[in-house]
Protein backbone atom coordinates (compact mmCIF):
# COMPACT_ATOMS: atom_id res chain seq x y z
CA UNK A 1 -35.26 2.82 13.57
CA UNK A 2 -36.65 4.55 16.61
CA UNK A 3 -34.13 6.92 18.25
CA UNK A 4 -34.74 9.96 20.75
CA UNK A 5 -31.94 11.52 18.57
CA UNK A 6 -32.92 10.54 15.35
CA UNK A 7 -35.76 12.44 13.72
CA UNK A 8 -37.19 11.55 10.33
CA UNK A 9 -39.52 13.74 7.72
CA UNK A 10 -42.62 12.55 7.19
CA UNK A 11 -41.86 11.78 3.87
CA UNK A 12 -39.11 9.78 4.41
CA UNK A 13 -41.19 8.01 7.16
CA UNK A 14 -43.58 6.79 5.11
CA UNK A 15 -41.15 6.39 1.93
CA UNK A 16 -39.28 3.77 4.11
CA UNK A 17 -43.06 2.23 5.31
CA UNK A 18 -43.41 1.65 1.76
CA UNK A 19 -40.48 0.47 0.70
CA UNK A 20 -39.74 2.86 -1.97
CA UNK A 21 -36.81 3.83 -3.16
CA UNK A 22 -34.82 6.32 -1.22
CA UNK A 23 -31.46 8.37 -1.98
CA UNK A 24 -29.46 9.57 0.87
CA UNK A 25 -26.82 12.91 0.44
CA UNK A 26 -24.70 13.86 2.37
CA UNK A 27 -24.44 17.59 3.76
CA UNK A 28 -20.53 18.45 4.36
CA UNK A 29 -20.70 20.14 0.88
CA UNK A 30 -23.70 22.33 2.33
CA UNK A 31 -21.60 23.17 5.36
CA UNK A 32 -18.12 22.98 4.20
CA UNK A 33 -18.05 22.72 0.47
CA UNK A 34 -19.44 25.51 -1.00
CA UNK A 35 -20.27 29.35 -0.05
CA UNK A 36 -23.46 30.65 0.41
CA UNK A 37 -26.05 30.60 -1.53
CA UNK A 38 -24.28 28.32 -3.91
CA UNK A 39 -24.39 25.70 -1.32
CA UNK A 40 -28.07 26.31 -1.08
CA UNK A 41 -28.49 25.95 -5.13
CA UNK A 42 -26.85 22.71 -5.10
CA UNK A 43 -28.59 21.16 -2.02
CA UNK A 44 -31.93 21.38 -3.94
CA UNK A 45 -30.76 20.90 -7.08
CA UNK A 46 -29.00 17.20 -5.85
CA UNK A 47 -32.81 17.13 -4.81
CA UNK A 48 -34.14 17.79 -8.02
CA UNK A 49 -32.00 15.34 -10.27
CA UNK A 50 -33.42 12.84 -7.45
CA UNK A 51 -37.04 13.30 -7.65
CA UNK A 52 -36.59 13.52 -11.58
CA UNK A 53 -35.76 9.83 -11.07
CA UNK A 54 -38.98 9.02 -9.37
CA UNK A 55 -36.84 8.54 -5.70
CA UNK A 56 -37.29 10.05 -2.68
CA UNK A 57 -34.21 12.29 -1.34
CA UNK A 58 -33.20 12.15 2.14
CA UNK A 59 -30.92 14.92 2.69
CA UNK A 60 -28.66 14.10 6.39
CA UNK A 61 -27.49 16.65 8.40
CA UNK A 62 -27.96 17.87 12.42
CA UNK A 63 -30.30 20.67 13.29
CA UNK A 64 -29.81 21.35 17.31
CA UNK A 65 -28.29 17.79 17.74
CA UNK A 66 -30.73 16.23 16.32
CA UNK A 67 -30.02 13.57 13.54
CA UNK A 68 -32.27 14.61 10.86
CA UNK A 69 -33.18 12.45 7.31
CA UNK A 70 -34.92 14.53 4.95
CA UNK A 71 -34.83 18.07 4.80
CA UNK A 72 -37.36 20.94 4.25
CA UNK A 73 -36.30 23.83 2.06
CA UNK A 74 -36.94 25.82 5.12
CA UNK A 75 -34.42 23.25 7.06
CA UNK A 76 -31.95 23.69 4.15
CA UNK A 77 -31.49 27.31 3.71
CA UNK A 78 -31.09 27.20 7.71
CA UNK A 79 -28.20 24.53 7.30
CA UNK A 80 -26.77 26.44 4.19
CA UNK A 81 -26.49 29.62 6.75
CA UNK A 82 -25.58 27.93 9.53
CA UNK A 83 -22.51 29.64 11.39
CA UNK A 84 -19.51 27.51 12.58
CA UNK A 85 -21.52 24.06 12.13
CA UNK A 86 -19.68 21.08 13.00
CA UNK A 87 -18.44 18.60 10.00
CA UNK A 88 -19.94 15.12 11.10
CA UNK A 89 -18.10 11.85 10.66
CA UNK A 90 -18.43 8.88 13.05
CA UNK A 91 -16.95 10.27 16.42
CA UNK A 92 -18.56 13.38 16.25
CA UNK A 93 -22.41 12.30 16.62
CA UNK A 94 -22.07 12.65 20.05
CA UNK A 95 -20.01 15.52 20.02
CA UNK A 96 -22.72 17.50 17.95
CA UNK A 97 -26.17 16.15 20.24
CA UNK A 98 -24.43 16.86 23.64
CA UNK A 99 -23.81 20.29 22.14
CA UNK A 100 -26.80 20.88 20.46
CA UNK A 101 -25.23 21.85 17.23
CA UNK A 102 -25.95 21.63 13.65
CA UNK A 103 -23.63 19.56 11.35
CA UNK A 104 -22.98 18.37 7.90
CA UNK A 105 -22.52 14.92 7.93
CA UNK A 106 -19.68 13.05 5.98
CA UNK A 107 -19.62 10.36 3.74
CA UNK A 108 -19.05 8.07 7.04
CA UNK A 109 -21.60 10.41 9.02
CA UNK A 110 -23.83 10.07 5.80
CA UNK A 111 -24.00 6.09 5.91
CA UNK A 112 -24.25 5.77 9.67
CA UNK A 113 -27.22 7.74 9.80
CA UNK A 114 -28.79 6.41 6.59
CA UNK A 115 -27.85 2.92 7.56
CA UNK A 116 -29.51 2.80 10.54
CA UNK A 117 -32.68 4.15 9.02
CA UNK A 118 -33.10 1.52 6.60
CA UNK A 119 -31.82 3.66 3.77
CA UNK A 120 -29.81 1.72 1.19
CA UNK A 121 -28.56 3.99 -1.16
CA UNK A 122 -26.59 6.96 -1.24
CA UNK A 123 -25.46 9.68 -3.62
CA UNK A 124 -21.81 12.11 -2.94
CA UNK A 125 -19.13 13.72 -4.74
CA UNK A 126 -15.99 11.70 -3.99
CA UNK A 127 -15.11 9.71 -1.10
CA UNK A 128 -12.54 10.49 1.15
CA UNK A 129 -9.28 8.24 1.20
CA UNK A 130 -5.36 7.94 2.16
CA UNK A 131 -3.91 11.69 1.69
CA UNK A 132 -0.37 12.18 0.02
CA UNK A 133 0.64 14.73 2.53
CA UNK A 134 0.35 11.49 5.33
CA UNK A 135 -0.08 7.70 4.82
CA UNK A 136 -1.26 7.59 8.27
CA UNK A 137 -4.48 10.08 8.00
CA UNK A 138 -7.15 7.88 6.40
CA UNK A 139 -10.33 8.86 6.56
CA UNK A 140 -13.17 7.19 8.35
CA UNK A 141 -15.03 6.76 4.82
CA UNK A 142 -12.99 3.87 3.92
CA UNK A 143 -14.04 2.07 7.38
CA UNK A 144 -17.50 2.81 6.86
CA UNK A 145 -17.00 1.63 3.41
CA UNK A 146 -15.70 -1.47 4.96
CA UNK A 147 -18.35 -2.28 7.34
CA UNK A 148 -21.69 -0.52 6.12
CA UNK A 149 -23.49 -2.62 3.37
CA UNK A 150 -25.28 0.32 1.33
CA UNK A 151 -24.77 1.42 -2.63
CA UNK A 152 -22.72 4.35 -2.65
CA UNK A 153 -22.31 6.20 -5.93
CA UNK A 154 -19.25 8.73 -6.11
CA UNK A 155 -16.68 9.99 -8.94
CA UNK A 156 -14.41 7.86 -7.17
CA UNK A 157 -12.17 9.44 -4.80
CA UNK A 158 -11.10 12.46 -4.31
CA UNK A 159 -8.24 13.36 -6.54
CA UNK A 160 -6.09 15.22 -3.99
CA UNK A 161 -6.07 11.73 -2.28
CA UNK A 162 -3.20 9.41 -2.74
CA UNK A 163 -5.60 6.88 -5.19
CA UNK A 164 -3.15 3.58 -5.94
CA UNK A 165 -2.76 3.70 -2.47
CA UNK A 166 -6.55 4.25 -1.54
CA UNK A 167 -7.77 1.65 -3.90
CA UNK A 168 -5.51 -0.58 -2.35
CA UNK A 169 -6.57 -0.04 1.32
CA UNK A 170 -10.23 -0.90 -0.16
CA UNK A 171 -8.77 -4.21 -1.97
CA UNK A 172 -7.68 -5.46 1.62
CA UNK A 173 -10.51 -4.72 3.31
CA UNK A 174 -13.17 -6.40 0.48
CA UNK A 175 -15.02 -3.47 -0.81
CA UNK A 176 -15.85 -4.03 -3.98
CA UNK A 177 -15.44 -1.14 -6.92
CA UNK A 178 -17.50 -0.66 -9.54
CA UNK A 179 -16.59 1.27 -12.37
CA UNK A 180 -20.53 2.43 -13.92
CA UNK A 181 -19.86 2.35 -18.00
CA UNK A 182 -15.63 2.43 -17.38
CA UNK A 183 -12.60 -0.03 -16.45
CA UNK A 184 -10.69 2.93 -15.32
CA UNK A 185 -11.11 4.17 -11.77
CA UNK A 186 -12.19 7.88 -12.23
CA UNK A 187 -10.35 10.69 -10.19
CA UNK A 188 -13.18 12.69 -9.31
CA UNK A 189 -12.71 16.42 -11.74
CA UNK A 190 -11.05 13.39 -14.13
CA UNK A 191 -12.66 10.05 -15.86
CA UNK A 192 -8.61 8.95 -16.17
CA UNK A 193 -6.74 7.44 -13.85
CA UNK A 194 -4.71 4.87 -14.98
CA UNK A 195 -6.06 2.95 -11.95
CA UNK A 196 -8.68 -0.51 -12.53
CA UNK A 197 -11.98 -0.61 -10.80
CA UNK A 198 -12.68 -4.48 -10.12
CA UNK A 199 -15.74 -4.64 -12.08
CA UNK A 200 -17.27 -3.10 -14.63
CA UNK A 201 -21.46 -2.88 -14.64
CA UNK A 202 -23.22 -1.15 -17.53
CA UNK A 203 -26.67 -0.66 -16.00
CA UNK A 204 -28.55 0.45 -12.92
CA UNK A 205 -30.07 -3.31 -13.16
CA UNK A 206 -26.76 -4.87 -12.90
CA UNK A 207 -25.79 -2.78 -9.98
CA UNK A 208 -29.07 -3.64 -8.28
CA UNK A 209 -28.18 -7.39 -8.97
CA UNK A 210 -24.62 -7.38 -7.71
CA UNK A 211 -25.61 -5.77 -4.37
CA UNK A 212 -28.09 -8.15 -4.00
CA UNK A 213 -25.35 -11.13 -4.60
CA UNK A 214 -22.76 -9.66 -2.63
CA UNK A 215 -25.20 -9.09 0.75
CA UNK A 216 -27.10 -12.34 0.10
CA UNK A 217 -23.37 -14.17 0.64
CA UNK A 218 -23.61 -12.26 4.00
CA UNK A 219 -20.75 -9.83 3.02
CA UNK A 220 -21.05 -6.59 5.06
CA UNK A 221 -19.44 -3.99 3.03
CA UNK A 222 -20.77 -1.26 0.81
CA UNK A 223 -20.95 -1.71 -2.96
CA UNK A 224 -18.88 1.46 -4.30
CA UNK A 225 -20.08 2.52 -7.54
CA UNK A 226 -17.99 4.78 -9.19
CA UNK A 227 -19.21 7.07 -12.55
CA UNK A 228 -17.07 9.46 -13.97
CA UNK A 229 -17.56 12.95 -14.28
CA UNK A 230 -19.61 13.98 -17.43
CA UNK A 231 -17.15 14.57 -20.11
CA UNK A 232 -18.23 18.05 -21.04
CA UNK A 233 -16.77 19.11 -17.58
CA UNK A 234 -14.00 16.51 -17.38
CA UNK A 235 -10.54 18.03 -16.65
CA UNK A 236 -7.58 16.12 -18.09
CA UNK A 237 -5.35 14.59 -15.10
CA UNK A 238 -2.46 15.86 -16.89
CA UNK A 239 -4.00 19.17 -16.21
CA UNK A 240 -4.91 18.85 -12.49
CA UNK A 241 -1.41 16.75 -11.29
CA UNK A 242 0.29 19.84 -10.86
CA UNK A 243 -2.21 21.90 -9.34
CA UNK A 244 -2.95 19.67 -6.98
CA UNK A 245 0.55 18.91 -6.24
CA UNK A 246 0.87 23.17 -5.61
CA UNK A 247 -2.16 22.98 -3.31
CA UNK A 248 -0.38 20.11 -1.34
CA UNK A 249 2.70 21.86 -0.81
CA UNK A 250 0.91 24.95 0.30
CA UNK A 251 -1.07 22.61 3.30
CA UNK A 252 2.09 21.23 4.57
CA UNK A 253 3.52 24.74 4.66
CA UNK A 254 0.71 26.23 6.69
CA UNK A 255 0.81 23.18 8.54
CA UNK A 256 -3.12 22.18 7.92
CA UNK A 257 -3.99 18.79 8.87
CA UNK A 258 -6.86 16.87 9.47
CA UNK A 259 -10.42 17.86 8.99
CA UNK A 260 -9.47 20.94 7.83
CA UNK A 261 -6.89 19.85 5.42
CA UNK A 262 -9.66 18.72 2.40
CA UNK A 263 -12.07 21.61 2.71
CA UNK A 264 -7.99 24.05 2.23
CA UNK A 265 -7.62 21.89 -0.16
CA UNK A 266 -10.57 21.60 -2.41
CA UNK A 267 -10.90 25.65 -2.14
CA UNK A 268 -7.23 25.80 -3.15
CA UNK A 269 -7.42 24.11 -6.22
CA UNK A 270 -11.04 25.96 -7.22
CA UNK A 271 -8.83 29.10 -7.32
CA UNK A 272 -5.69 27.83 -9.27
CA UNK A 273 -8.09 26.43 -12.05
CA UNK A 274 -10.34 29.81 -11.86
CA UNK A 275 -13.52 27.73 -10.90
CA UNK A 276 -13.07 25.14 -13.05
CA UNK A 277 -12.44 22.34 -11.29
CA UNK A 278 -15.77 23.88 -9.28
CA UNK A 279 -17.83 23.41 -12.01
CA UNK A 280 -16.50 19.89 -12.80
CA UNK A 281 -17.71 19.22 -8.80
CA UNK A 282 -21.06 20.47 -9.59
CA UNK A 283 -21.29 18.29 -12.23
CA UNK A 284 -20.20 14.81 -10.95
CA UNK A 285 -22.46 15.24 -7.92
CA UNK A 286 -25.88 16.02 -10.11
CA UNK A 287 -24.75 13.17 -12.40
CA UNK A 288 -24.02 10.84 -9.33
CA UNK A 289 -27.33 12.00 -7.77
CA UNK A 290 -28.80 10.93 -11.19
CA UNK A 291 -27.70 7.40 -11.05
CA UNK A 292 -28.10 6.92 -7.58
CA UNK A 293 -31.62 7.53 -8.04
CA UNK A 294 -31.90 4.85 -10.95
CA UNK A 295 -29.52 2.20 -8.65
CA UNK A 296 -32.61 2.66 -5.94
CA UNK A 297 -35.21 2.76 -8.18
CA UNK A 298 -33.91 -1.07 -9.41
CA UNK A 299 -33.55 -2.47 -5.67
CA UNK A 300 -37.46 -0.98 -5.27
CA UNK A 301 -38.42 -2.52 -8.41
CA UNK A 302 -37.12 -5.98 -7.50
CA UNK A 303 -37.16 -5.94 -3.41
CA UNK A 304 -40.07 -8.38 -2.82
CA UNK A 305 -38.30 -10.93 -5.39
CA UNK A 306 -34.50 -10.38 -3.50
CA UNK A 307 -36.03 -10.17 0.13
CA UNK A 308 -33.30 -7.38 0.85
């Protein structure tokens, strides 16, 4: 897609030319995940696990308003270093090119851009959801979820999130959930939920194959494809209810709301469990970046065949 606000690498450019297969992530955890340089460190290492999957990544974030897809490392220490940048979901594209500003883009933000590129697969951490602290803040993820048809792999969503009541949001709005290698929806630092995906897939192939079935009947949302968190740096749920529940009660006591209220939140719990649930974030988002990169590496394989 040609857009005066949209500017492409070359490599991506001629990645997408070629239809070969491309990963999109997301750059909210550069900008408001992590501290610097960590956030720098796990930019290219997303990168890395990526390219080790013979993909291409396409890193989305805004650099002076501009919509970028596919980062330099020159572009990314800039982002991870980047004062006050703006956190990107739908609404705030134009926000962020009137202004000139850089951003990290959401999940949402993520799949606009990358969606409009011709990018059909992306990589994150967890997706955003229906909070506990408010059954009326849902994030914009879930509608993009709804209406964007891309692979997204995640650790399923976020586990400060309210989840029965997240999964069921996606259940009346058709987007399907896959669990990768698990019946049980995973709750991100967790593989345990309690919670069904509703289906199970084993292999990249089969993910590749579903997406192609569900598009092909001209449904329009994203396949979600959810893989737990490696279980060397898997934290028990029993363990994490009641630090997340501490972390909760602290946000509604300071009164934090909004797009604020995750970022609090996620920092929050990283100090209760002394960095643990940190590392277990690392983790899931290297091993999602992993699999995303074999899911695209299937629809390349087979794209001529499936006319996607």
């Amino acid at each position: 897609m040609k857009h005066p606000n949209f500017q492409l690498s070359t490599e991506i450019t001629r990645a997408l030319n070629m239809g070969a297969p491309i990963v999109a992530l997301e750059s909210t955890v550069i900008t408001h995940g992590l501290p610097h340089p960590q956030n720098l460190e796990l930019a290219r290492d997303m990168e890395k696990q990526v390219r080790a999957m013979d993909a291409i990544p396409a890193t989305v974030a805004l650099l002076d308003g501009k919509v970028r897809l596919g980062l330099s490392d020159e572009e990314l220490i800039r982002l991870s270093e980047s004062e006050s940048p703006l956190k990107v979901s739908h609404r705030d594209f134009a926000t962020a090119i009137v202004k000139k500003a850089d951003g990290g883009t959401t999940v949402a933000g993520t799949m606009l851009a990358s969606f409009l590129s011709g990018i059909k697969v992306f990589a994150t951490g967890g997706i955003g959801g229906i909070h506990k602290e408010s059954a009326f803040d849902i994030s914009t993820d879930l509608k993009a979820l709804a209406e964007t048809p891309m692979v997204v792999v995640c650790a399923g969503a976020k586990a400060i999130l309210d989840l029965p009541a997240t999964l069921e949001y996606m259940e009346t709005m058709g987007i399907p959930v896959i669990g990768y290698q698990t019946n049980e929806f995973p709750a991100f630092y967790s593989r345990e939920s309690g919670l069904n995906v509703s289906a199970r897939l084993d292999t990249p192939k089969e993910i590749a194959e579903f997406a192609k079935h569900h598009w092909n009947l001209g449904l329009r949302s994203a396949v979600l494809v959810t893989n737990p968190v490696p279980e060397t740096d898997s934290i028990p749920m029993s363990e994490m209810e009641p630090v997340i529940a501490k972390a909760s009660a602290e946000a509604i006591e300071k009164g934090i709301h909004g797009q604020a209220l995750t970022p609090f939140l996620l920092s929050r719990i990283s100090e209760l469990t002394k960095g643990k649930s940190l590392k277990a974030n690392l983790a899931l988002l290297l091993n999602n970046a992993r699999l995303a990169g074999e899911i695209a590496n299937e629809l390349y394989v087979r794209k001529k065949e499936w006319a996607l």
